[in-house]
PDB file of N, CA and C in Angstrom:
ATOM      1  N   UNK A   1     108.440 108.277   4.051  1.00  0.00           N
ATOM      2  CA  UNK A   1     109.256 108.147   5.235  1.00  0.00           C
ATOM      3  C   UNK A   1     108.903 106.845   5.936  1.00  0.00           C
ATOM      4  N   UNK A   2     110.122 106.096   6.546  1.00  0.00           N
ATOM      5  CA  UNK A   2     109.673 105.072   7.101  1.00  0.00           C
ATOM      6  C   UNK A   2     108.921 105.229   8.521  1.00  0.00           C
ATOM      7  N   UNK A   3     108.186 104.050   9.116  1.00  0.00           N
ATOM      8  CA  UNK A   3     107.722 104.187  10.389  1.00  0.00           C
ATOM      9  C   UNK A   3     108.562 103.780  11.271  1.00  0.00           C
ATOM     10  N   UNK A   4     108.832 104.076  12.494  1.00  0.00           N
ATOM     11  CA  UNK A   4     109.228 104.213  13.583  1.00  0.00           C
ATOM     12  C   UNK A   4     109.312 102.692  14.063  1.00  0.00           C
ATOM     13  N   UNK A   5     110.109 101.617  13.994  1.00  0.00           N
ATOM     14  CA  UNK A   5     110.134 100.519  14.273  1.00  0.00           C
ATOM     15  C   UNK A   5     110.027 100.033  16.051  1.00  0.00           C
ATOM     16  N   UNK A   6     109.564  99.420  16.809  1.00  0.00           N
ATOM     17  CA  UNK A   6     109.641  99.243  18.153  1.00  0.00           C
ATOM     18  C   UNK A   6     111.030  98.837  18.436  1.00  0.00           C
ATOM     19  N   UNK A   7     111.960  99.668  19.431  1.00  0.00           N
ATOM     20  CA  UNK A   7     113.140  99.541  19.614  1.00  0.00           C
ATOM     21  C   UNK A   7     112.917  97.735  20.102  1.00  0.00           C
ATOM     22  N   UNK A   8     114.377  97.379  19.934  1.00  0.00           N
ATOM     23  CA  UNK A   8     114.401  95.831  20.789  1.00  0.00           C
ATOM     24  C   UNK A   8     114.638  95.864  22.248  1.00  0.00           C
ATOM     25  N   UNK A   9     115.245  97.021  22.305  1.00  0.00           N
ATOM     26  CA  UNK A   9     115.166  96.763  23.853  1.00  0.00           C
ATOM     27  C   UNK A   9     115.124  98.567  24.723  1.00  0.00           C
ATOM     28  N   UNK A  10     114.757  98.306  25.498  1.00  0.00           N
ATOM     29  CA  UNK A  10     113.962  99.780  26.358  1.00  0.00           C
ATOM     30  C   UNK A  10     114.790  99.753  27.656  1.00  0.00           C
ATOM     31  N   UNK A  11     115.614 100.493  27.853  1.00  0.00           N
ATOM     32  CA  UNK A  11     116.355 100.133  29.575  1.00  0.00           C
ATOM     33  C   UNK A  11     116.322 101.355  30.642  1.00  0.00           C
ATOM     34  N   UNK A  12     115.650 101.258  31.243  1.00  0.00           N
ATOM     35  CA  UNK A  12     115.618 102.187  32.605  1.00  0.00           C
ATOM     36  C   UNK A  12     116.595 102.094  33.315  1.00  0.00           C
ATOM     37  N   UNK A  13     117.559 103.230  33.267  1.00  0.00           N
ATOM     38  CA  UNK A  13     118.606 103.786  34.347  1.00  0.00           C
ATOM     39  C   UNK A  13     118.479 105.031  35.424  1.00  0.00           C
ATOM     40  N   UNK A  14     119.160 104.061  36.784  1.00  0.00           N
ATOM     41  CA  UNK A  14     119.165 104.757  37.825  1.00  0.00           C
ATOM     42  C   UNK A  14     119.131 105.760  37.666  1.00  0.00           C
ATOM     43  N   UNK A  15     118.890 107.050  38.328  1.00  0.00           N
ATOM     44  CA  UNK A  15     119.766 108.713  38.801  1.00  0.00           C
ATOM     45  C   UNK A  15     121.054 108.248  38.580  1.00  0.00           C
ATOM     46  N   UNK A  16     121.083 108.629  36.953  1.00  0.00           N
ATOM     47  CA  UNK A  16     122.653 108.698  36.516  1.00  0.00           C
ATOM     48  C   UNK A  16     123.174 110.567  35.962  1.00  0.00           C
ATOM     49  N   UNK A  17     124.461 110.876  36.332  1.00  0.00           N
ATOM     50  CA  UNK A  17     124.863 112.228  35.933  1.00  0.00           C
ATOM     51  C   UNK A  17     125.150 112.032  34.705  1.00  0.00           C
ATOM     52  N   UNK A  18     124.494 113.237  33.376  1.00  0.00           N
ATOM     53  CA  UNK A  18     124.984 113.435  32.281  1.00  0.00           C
ATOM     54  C   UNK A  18     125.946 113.006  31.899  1.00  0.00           C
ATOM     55  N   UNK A  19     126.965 113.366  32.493  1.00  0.00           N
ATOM     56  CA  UNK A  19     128.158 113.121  31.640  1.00  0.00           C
ATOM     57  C   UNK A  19     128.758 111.267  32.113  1.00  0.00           C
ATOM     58  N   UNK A  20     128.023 110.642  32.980  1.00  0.00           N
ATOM     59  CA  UNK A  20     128.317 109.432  32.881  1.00  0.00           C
ATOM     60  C   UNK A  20     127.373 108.485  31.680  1.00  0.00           C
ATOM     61  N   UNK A  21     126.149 109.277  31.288  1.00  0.00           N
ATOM     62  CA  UNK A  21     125.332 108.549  30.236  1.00  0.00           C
ATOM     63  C   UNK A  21     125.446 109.002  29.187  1.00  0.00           C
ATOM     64  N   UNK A  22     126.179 109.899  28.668  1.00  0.00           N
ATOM     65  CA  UNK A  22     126.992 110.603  27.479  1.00  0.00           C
ATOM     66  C   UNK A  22     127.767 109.699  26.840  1.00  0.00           C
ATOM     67  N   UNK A  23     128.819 109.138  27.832  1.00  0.00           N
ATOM     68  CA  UNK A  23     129.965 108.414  27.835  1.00  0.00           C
ATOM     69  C   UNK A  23     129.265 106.640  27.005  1.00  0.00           C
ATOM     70  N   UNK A  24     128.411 106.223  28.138  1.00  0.00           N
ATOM     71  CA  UNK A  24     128.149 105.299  27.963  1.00  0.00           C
ATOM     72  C   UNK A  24     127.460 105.219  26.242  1.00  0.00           C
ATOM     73  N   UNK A  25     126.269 106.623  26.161  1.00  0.00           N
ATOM     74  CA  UNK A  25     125.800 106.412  24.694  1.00  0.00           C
ATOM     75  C   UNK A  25     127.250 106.275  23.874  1.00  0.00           C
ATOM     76  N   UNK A  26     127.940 107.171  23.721  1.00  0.00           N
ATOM     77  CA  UNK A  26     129.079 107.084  22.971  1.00  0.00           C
ATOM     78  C   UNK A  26     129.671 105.354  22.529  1.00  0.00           C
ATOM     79  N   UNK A  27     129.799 105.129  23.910  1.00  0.00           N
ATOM     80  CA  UNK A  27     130.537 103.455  23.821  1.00  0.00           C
ATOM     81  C   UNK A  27     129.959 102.588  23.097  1.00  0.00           C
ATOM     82  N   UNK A  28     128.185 102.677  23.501  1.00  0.00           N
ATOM     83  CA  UNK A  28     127.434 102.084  22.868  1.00  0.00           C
ATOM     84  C   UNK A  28     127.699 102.077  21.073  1.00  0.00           C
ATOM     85  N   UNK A  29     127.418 103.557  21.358  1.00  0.00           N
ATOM     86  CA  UNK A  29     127.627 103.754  19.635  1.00  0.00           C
ATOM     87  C   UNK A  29     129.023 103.047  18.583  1.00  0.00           C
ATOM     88  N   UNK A  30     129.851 103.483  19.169  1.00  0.00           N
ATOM     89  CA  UNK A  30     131.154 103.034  18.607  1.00  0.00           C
ATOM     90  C   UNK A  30     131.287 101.459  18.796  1.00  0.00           C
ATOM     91  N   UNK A  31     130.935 100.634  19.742  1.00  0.00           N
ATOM     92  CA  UNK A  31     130.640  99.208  19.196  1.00  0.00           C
ATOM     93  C   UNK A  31     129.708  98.668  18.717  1.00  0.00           C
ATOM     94  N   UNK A  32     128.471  98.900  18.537  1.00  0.00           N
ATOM     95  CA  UNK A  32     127.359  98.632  17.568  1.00  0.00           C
ATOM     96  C   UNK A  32     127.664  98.308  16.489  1.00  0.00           C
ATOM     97  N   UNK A  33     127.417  96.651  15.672  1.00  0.00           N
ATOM     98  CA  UNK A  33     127.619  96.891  14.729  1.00  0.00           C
ATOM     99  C   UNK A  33     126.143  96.599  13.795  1.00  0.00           C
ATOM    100  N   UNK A  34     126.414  96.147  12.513  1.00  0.00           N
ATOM    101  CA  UNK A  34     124.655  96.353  11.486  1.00  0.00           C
ATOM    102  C   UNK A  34     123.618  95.908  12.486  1.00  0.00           C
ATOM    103  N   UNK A  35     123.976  94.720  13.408  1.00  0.00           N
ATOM    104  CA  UNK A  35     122.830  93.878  13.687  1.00  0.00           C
ATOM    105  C   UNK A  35     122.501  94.112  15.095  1.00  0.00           C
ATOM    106  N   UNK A  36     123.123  95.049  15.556  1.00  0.00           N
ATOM    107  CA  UNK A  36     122.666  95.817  16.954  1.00  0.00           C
ATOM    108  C   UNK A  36     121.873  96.211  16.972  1.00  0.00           C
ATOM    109  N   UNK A  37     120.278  95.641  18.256  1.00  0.00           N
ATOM    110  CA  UNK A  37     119.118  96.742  18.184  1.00  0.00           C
ATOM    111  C   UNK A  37     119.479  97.773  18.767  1.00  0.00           C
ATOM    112  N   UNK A  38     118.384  98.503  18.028  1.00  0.00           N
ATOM    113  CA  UNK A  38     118.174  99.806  18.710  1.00  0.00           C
ATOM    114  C   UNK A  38     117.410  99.697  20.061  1.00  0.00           C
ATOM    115  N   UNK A  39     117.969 100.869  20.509  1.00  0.00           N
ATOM    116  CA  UNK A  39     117.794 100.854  22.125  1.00  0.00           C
ATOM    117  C   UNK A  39     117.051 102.822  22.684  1.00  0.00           C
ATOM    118  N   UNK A  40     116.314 102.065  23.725  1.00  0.00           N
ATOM    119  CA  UNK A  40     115.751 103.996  24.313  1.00  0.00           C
ATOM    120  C   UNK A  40     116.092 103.531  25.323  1.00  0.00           C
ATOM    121  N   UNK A  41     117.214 104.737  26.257  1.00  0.00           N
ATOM    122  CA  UNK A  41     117.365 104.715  27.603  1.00  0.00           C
ATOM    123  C   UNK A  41     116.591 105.603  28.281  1.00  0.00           C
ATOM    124  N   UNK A  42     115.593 105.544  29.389  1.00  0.00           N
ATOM    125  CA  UNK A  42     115.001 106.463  30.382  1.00  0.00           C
ATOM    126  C   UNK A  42     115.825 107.027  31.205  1.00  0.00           C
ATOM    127  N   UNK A  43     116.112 108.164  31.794  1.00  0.00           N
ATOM    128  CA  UNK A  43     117.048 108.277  33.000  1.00  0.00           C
ATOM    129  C   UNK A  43     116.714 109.485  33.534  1.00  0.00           C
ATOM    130  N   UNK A  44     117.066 109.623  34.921  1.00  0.00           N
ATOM    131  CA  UNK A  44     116.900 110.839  35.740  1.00  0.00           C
ATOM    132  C   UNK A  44     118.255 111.386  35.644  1.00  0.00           C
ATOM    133  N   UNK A  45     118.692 112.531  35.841  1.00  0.00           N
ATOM    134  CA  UNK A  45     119.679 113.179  35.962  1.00  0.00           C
ATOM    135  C   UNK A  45     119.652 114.154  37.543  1.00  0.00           C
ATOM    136  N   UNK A  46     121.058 114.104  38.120  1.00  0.00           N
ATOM    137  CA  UNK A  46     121.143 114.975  39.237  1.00  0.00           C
ATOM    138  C   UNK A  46     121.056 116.157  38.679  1.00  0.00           C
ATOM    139  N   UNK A  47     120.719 117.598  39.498  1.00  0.00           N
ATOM    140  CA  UNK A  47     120.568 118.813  38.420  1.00  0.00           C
ATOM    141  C   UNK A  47     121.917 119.327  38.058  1.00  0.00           C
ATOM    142  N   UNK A  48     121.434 119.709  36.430  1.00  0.00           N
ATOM    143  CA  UNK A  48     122.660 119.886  35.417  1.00  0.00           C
ATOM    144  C   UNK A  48     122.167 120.907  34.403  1.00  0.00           C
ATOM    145  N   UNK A  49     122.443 121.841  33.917  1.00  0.00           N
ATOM    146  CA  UNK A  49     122.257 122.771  32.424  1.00  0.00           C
ATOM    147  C   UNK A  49     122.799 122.354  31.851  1.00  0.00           C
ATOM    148  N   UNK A  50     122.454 122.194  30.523  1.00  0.00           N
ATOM    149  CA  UNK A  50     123.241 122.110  29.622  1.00  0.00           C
ATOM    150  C   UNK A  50     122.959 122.828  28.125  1.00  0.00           C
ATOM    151  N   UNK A  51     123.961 123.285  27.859  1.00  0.00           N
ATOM    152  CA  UNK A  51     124.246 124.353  26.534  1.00  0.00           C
ATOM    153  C   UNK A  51     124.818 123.433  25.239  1.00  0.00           C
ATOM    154  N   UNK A  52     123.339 123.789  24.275  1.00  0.00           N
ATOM    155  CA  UNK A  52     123.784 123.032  23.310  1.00  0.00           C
ATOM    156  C   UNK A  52     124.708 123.504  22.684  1.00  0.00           C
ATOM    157  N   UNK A  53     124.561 123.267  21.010  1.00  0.00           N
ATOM    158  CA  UNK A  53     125.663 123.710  20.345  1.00  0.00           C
ATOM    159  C   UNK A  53     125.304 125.556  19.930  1.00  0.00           C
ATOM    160  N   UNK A  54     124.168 125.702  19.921  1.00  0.00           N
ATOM    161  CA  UNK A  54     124.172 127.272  19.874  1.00  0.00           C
ATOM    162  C   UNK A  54     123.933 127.683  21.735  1.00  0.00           C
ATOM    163  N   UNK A  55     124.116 127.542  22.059  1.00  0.00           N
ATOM    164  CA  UNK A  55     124.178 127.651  23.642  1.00  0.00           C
ATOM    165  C   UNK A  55     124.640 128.672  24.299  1.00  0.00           C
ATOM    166  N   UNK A  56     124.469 129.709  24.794  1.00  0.00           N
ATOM    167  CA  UNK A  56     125.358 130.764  25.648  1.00  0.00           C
ATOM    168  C   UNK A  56     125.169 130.921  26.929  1.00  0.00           C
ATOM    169  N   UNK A  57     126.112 130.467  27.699  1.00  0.00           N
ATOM    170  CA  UNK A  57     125.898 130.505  29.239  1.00  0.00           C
ATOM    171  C   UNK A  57     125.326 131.488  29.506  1.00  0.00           C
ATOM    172  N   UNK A  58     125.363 132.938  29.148  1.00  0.00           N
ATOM    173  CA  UNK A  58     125.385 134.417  29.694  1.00  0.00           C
ATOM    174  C   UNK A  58     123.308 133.727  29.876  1.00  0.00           C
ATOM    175  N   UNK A  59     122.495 132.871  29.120  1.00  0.00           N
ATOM    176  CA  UNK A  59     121.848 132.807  28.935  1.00  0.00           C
ATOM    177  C   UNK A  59     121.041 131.730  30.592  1.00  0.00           C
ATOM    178  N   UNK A  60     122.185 131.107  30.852  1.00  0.00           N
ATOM    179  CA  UNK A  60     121.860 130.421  32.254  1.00  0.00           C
ATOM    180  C   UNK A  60     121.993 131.358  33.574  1.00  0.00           C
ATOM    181  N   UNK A  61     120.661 131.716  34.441  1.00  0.00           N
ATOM    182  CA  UNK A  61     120.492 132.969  35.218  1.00  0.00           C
ATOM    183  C   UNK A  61     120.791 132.017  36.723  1.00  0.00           C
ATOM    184  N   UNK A  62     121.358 132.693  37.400  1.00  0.00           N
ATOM    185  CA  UNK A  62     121.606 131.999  39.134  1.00  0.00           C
ATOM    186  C   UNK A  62     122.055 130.454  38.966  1.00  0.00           C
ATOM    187  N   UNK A  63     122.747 129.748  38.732  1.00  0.00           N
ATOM    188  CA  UNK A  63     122.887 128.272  38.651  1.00  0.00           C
ATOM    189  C   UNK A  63     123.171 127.953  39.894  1.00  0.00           C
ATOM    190  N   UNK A  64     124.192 128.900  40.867  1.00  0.00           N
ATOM    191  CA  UNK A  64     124.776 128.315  42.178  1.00  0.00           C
ATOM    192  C   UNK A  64     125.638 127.374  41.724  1.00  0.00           C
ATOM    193  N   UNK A  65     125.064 126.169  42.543  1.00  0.00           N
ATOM    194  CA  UNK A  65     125.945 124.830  42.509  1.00  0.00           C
ATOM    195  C   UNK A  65     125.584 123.634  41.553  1.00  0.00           C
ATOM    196  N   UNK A  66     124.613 124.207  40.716  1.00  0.00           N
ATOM    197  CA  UNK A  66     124.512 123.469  39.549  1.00  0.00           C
ATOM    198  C   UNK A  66     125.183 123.536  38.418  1.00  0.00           C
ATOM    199  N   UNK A  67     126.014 122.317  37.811  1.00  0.00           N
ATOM    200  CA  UNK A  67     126.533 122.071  37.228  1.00  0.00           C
ATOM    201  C   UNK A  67     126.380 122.791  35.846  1.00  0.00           C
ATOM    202  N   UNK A  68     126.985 123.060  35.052  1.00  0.00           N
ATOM    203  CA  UNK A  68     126.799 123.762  33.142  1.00  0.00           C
ATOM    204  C   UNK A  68     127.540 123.036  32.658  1.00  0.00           C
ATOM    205  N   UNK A  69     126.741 122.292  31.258  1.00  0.00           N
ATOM    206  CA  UNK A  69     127.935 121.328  30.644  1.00  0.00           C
ATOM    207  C   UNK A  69     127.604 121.425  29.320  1.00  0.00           C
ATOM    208  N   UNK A  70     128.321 121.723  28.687  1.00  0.00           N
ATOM    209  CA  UNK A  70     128.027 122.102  27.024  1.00  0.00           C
ATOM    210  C   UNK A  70     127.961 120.531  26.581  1.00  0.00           C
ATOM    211  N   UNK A  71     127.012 120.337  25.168  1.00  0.00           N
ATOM    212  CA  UNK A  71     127.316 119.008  24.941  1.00  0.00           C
ATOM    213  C   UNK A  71     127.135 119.424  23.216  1.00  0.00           C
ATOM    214  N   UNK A  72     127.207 118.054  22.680  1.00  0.00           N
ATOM    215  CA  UNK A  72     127.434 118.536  20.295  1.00  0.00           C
ATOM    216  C   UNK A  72     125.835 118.162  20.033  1.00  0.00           C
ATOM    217  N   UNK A  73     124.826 119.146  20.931  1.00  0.00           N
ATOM    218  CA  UNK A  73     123.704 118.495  20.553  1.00  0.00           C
ATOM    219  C   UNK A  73     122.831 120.120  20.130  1.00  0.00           C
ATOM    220  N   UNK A  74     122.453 120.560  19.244  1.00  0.00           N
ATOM    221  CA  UNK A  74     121.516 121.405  18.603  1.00  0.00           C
ATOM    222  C   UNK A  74     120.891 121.804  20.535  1.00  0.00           C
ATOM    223  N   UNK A  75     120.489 123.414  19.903  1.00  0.00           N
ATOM    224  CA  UNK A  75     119.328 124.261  20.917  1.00  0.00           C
ATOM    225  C   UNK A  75     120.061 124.808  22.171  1.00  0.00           C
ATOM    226  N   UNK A  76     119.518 125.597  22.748  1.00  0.00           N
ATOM    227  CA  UNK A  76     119.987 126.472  23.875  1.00  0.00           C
ATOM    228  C   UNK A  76     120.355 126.110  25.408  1.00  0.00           C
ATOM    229  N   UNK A  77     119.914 126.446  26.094  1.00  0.00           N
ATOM    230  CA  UNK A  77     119.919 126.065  27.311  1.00  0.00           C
ATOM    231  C   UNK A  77     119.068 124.877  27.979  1.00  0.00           C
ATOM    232  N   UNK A  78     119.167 123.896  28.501  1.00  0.00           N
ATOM    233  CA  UNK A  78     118.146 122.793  29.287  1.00  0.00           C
ATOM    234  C   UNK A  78     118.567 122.384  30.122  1.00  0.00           C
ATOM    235  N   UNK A  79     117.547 122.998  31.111  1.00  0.00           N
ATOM    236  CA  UNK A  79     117.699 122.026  32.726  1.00  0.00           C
ATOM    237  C   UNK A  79     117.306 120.692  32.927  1.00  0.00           C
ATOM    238  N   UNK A  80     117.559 119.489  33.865  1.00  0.00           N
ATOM    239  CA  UNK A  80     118.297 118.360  33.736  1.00  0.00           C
ATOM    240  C   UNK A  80     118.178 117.855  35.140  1.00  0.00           C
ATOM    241  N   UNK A  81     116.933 117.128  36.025  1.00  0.00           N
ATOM    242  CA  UNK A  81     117.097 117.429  37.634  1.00  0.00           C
ATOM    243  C   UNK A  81     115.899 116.025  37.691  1.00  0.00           C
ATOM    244  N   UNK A  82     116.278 115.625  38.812  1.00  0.00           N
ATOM    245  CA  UNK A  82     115.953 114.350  39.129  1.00  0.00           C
ATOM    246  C   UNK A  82     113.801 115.112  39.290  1.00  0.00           C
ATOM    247  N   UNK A  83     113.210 113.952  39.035  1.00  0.00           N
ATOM    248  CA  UNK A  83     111.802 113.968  38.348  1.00  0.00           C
ATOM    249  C   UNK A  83     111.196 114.051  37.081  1.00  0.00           C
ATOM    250  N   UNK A  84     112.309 114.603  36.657  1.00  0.00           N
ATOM    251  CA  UNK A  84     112.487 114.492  34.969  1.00  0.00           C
ATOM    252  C   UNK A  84     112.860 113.644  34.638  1.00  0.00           C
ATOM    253  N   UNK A  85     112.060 112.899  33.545  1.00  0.00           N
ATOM    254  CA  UNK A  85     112.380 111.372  32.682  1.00  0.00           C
ATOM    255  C   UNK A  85     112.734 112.259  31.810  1.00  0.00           C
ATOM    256  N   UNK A  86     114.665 111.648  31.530  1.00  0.00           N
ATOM    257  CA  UNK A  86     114.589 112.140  29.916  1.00  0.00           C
ATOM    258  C   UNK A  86     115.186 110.840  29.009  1.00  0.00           C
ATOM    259  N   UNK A  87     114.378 110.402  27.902  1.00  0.00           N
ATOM    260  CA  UNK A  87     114.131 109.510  26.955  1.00  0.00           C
ATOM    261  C   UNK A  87     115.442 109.558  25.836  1.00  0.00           C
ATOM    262  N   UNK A  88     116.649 108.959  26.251  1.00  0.00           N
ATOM    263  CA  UNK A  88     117.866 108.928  24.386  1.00  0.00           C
ATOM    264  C   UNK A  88     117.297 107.653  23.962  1.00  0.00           C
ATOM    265  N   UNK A  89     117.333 107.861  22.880  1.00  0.00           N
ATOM    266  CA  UNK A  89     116.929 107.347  21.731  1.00  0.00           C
ATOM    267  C   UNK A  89     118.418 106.885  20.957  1.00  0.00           C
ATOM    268  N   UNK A  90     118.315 105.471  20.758  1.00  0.00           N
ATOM    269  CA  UNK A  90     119.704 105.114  20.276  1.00  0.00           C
ATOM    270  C   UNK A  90     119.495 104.288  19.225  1.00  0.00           C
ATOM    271  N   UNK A  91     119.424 105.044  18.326  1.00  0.00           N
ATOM    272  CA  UNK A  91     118.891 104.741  16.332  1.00  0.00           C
ATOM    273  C   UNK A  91     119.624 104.306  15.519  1.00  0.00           C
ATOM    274  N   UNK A  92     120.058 103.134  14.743  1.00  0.00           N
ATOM    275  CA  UNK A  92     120.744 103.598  13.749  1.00  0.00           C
ATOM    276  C   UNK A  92     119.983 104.088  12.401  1.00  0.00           C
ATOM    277  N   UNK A  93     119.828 105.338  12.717  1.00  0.00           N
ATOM    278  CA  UNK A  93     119.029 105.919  11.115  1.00  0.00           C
ATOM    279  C   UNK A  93     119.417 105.609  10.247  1.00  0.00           C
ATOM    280  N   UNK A  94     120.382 105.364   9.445  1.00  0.00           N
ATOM    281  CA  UNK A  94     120.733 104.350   8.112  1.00  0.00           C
ATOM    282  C   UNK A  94     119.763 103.280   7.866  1.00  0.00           C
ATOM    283  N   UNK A  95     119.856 102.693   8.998  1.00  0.00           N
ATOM    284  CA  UNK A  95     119.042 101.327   8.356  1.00  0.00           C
ATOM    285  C   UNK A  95     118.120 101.452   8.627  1.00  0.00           C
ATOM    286  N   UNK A  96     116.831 102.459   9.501  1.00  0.00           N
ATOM    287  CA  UNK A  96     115.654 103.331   9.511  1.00  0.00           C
ATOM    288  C   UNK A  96     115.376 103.879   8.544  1.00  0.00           C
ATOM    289  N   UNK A  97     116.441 104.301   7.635  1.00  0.00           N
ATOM    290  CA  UNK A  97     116.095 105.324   6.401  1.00  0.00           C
ATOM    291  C   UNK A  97     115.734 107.004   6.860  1.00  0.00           C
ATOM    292  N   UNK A  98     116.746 107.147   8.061  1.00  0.00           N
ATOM    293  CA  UNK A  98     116.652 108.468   8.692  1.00  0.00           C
ATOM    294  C   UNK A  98     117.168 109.283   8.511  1.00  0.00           C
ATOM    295  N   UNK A  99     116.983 110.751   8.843  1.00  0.00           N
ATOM    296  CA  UNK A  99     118.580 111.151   9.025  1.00  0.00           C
ATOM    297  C   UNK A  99     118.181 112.308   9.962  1.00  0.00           C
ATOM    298  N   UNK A 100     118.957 112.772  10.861  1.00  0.00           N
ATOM    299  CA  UNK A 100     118.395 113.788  11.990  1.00  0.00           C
ATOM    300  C   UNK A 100     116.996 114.582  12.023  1.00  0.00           C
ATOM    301  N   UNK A 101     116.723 115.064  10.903  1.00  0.00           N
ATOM    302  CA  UNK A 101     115.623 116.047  11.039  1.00  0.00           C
ATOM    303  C   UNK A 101     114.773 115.271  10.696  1.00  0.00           C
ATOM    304  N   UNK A 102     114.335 113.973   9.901  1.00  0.00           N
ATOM    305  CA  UNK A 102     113.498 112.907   9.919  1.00  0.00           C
ATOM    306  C   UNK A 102     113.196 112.654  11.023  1.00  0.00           C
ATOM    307  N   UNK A 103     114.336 112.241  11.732  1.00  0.00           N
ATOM    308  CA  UNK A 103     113.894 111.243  12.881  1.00  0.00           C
ATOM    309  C   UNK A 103     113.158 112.204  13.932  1.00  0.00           C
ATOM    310  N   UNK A 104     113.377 113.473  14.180  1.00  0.00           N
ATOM    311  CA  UNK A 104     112.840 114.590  14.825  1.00  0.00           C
ATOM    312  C   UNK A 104     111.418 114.577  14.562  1.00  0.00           C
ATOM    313  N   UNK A 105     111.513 115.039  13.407  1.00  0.00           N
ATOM    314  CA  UNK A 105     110.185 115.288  12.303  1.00  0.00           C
ATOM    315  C   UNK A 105     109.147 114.097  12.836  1.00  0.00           C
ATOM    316  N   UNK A 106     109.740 112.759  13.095  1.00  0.00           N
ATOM    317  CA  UNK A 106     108.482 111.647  13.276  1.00  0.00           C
ATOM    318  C   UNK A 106     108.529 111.169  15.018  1.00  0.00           C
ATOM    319  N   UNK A 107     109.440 111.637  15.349  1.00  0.00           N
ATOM    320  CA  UNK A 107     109.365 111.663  17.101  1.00  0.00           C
ATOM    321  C   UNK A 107     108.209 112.675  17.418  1.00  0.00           C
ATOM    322  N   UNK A 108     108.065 114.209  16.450  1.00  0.00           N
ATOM    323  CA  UNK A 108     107.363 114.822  16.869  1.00  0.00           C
ATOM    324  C   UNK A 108     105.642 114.770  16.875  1.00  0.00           C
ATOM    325  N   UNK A 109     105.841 113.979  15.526  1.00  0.00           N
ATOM    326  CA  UNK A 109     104.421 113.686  15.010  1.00  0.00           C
ATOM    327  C   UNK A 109     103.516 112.411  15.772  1.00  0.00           C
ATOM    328  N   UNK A 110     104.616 111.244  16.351  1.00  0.00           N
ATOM    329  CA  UNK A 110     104.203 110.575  16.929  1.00  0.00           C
ATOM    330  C   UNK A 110     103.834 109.398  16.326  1.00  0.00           C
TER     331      UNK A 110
END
């Protein structure tokens, strides 16, 4: 398996809402082409649940006025609230020699 190359570039974003840094990974993705580095965004999120692809709301208890937003990403329920750094990772595993459960597999190992 290959090693984990140092992204080219690392960008810290404001308290941005999910579904505006969803959007943006997406954009990213779809214009990237071979010679695009890879990139890790940091970001806080306002509070949000979100239900992956096996996901069942019945499974999110009291939300109130917090948001539920299903997204096409593996695992259950995850809360999402400003103090929390959460780390996307924007790979192209092809030319890593990755492929989802790799890249998991060596995020986890470190």
């Amino acid at each position: 398996m290959n090693a984990l190359v140092a992204p080219a570039l690392i960008r810290a974003l404001p308290l941005t809402p999910l579904p505006e840094v969803v959007a943006r990974m997406q954009t990213f993705t779809s214009e990237r082409g071979a010679d695009t580095p890879d990139e890790i965004w940091f970001v806080e999120h306002p509070p949000v649940f979100t239900l992956g692809m096996r996901g069942d709301q019945k499974h999110v208890h009291a939300a109130g006025e917090i948001p539920i937003v299903r997204i096409d990403r593996g695992g259950q329920v995850t809360y999402h609230g400003p103090g929390q750094l959460v780390a996307y990772v924007l790979l192209d595993l092809r030319r890593l020699g990755f492929n989802p459960r790799t890249l998991v597999q060596a995020l986890e190992n470190g």
